[in-house]
N, C-alpha and C. Protein backbone atom coordinates (compact mmCIF):
# COMPACT_ATOMS: atom_id res chain seq x y z
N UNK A 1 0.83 -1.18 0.00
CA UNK A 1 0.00 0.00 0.00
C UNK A 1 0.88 1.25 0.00
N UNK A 2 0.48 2.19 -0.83
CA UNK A 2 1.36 3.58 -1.01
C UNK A 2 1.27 4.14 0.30
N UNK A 3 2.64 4.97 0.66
CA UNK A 3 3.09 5.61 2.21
C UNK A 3 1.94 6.69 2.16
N UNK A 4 1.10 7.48 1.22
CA UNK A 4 0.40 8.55 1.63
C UNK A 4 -1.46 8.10 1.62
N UNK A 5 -1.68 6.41 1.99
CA UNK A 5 -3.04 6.09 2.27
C UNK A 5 -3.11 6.71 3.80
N UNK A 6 -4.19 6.63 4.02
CA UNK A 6 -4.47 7.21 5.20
C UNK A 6 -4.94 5.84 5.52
N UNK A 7 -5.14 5.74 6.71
CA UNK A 7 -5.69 4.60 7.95
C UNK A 7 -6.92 3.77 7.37
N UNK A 8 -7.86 5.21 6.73
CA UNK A 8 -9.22 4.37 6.27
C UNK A 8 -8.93 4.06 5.09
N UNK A 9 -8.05 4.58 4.47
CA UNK A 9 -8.10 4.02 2.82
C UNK A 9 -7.16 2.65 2.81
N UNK A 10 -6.59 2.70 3.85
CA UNK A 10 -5.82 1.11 4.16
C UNK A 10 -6.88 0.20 4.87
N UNK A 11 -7.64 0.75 5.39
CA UNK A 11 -9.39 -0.41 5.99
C UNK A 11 -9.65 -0.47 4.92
N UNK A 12 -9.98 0.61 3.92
CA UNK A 12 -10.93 -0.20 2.42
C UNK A 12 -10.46 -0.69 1.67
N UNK A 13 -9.16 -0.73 1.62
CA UNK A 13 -8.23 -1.60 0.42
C UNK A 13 -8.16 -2.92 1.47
N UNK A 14 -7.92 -3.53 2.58
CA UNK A 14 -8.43 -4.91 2.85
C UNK A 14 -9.62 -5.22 3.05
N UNK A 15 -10.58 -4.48 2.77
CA UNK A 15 -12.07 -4.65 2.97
C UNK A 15 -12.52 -5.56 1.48
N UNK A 16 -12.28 -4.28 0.59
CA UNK A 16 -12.40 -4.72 -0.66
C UNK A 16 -11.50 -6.13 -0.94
N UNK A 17 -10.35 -6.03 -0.74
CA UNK A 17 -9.37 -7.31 -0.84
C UNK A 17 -10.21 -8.31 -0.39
N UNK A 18 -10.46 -8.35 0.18
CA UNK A 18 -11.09 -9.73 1.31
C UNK A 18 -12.50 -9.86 0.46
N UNK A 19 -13.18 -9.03 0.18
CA UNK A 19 -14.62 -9.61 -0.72
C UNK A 19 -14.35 -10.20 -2.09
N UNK A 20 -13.03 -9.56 -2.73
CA UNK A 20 -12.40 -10.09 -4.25
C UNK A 20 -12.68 -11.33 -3.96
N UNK A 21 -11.29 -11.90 -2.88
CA UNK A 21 -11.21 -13.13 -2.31
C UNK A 21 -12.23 -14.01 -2.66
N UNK A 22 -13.04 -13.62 -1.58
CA UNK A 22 -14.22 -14.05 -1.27
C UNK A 22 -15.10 -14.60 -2.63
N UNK A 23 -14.78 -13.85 -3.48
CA UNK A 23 -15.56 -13.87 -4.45
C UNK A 23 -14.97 -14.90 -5.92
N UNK A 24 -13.85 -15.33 -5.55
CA UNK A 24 -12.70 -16.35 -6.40
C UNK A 24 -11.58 -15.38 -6.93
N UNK A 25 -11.65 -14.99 -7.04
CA UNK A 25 -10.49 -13.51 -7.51
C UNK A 25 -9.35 -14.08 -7.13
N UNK A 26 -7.99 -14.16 -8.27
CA UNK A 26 -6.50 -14.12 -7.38
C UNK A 26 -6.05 -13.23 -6.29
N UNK A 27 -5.35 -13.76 -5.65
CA UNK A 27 -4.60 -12.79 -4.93
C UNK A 27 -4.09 -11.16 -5.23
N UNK A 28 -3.25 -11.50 -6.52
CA UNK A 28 -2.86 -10.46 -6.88
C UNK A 28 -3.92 -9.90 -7.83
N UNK A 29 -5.04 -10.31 -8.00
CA UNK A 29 -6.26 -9.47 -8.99
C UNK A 29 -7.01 -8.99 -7.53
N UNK A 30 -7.26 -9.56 -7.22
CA UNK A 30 -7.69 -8.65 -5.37
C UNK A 30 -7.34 -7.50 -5.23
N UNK A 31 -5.79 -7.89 -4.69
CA UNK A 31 -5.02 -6.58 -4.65
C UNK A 31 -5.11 -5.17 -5.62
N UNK A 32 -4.84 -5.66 -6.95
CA UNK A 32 -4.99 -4.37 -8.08
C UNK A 32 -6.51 -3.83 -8.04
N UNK A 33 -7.77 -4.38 -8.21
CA UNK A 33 -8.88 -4.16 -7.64
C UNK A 33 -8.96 -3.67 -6.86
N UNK A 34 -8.45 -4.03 -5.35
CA UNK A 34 -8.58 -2.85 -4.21
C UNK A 34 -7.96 -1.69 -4.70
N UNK A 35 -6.66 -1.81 -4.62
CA UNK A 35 -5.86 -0.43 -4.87
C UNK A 35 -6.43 0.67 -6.13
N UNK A 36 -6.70 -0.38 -7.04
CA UNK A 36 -7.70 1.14 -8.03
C UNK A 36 -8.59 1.34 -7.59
N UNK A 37 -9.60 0.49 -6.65
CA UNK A 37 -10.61 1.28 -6.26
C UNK A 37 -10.61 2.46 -5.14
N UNK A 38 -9.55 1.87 -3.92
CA UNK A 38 -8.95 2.81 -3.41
C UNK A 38 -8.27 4.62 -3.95
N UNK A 39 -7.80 4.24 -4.62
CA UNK A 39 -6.57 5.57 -5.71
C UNK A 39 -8.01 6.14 -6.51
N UNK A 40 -9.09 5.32 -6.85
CA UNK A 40 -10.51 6.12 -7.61
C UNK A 40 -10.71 7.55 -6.91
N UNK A 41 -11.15 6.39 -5.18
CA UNK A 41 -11.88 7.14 -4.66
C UNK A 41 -11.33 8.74 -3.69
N UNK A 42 -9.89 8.23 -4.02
CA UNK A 42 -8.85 9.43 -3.70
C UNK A 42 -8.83 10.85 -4.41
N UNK A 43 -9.06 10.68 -5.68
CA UNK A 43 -8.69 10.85 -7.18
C UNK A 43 -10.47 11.50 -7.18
N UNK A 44 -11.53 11.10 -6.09
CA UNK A 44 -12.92 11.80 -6.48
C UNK A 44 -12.61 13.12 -5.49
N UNK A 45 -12.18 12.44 -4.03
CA UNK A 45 -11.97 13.37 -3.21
C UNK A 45 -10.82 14.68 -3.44
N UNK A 46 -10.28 14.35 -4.58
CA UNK A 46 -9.40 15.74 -4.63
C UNK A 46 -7.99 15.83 -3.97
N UNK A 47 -8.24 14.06 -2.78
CA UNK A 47 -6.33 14.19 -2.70
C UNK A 47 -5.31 13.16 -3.68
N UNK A 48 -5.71 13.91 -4.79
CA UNK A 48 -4.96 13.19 -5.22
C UNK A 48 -4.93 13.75 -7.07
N UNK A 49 -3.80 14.00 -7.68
CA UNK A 49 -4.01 14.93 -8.82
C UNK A 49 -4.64 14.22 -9.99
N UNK A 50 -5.31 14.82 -10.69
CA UNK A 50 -6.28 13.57 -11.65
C UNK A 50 -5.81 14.11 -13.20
N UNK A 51 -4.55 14.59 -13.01
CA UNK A 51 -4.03 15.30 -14.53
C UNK A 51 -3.15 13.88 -14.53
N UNK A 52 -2.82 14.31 -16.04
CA UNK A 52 -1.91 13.50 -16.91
C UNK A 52 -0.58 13.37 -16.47
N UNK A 53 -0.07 12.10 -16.83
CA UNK A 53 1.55 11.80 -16.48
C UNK A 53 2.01 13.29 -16.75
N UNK A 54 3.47 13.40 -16.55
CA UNK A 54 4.17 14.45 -17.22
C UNK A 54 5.52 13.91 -17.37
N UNK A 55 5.28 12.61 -17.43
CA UNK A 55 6.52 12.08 -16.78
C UNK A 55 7.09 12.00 -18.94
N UNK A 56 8.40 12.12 -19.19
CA UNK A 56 8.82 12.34 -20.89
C UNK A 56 10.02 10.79 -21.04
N UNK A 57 9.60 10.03 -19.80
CA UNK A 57 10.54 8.66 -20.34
C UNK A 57 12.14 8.48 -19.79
N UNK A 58 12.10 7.39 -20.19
CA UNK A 58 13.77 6.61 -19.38
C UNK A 58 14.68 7.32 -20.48
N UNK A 59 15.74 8.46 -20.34
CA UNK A 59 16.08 8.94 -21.42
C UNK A 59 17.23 7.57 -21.96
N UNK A 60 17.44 6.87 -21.02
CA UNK A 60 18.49 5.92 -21.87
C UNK A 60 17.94 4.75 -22.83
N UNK A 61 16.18 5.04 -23.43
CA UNK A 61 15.57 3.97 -24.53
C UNK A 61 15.22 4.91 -25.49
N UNK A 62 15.88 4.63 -26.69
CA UNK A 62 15.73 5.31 -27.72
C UNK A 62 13.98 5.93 -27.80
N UNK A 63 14.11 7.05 -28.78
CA UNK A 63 12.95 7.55 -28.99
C UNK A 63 11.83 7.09 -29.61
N UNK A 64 11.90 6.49 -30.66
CA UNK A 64 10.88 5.54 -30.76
C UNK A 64 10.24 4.34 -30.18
N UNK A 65 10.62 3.97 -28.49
CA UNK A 65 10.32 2.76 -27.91
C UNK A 65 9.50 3.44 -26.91
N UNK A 66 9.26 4.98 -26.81
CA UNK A 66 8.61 5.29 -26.05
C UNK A 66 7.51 5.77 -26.36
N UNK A 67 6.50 5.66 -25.35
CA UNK A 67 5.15 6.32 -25.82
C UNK A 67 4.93 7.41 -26.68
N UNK A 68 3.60 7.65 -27.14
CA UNK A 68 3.21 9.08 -27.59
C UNK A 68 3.44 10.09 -26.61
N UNK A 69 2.64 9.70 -25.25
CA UNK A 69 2.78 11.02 -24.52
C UNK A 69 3.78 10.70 -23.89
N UNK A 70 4.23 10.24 -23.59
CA UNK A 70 5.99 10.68 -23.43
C UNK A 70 6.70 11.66 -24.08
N UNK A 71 6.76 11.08 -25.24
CA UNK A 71 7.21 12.20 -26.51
C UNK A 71 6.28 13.61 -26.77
N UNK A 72 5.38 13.42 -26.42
CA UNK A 72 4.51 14.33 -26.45
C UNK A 72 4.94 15.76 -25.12
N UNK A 73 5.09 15.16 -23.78
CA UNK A 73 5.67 15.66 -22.68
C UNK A 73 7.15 16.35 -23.35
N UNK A 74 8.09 15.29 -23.80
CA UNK A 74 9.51 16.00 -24.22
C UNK A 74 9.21 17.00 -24.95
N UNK A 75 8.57 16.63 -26.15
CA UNK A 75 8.09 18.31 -27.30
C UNK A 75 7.70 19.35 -26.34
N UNK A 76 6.90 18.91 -25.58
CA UNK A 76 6.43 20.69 -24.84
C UNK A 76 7.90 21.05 -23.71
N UNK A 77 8.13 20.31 -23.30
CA UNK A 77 9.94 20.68 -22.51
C UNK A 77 10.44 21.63 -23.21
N UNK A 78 10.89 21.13 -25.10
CA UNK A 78 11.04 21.26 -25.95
C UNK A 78 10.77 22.83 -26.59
N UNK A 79 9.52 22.99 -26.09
CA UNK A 79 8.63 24.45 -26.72
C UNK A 79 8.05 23.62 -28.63
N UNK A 80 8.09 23.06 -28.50
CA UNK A 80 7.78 22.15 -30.05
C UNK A 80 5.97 22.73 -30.37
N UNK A 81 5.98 23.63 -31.42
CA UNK A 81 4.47 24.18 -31.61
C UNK A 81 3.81 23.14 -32.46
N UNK A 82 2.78 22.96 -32.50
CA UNK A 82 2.10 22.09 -33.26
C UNK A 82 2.06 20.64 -32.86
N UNK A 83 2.58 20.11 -31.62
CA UNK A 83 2.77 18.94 -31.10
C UNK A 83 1.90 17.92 -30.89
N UNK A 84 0.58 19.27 -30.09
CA UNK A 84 -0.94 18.54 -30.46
C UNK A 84 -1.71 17.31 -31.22
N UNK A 85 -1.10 17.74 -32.93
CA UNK A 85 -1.23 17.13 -34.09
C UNK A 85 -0.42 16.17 -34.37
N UNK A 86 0.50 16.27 -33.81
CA UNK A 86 1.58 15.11 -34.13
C UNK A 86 1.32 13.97 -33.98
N UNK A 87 2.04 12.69 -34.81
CA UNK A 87 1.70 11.46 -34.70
C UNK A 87 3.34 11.28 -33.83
N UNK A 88 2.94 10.05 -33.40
CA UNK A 88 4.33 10.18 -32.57
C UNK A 88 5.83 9.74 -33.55
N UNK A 89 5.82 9.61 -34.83
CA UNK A 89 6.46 9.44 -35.97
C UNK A 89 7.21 11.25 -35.87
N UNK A 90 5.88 12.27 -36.52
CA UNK A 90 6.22 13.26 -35.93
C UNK A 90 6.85 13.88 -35.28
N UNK A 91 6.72 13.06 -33.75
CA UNK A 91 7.08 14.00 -32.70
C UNK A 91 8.18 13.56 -32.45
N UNK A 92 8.79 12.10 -32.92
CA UNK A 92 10.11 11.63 -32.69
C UNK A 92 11.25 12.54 -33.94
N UNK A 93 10.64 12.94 -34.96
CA UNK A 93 11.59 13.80 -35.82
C UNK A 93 11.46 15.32 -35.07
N UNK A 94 10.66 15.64 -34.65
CA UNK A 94 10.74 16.97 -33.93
C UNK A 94 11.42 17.30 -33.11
N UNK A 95 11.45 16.47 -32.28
CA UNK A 95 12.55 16.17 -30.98
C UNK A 95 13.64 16.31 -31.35
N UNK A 96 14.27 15.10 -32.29
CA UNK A 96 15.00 14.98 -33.05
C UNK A 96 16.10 16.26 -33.82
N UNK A 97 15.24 16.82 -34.17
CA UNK A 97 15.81 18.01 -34.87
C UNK A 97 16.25 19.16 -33.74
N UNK A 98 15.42 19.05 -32.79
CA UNK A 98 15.60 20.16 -31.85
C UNK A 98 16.91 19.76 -30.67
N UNK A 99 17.01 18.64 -30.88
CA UNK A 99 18.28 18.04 -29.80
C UNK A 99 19.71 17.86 -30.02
């Protein structure tokens, strides 16, 4: 369980766990079940940010092994206009040129 659940969101992630169970569910499908339902209901309440990665990738895997929005994140680092539109073909020559 992540260090910033609080007490009750660690009661409802074995609450939920235990009915998966209950219900034939693996272990580890339990678990992911609780925890997204947990991180949902975090994510309704507002502690918790409900925007997009920003995260732009492992810089040591070439550019084409990484996502769109990955690449998408580097272009705006970047200042890259028109990025929006880009296919990530695109956005890997954009980068590209600008680096």
């Amino acid at each position: 369980m992540p260090r910033a659940w609080t007490r009750k969101d660690e009661r409802q992630y074995e609450h939920i766990k235990e009915q998966q169970r209950e219900e034939g569910r693996s272990e580890e499908r339990a678990k992911e079940i609780a925890a997204r339902t947990v991180n949902r209901q975090r994510r309704k309440e507002g502690r918790v940010s409900n925007g997009p990665s920003r995260a732009t990738g492992n810089p040591n895997i070439v550019l084409e092994d990484r996502t769109r929005r990955e690449l998408y994140n580097r272009a705006r680092d970047l200042h890259v206009s028109g990025r929006s539109q880009m296919t990530k073909k695109q956005l890997v020559e954009a980068i590209r040129s600008r680096g």
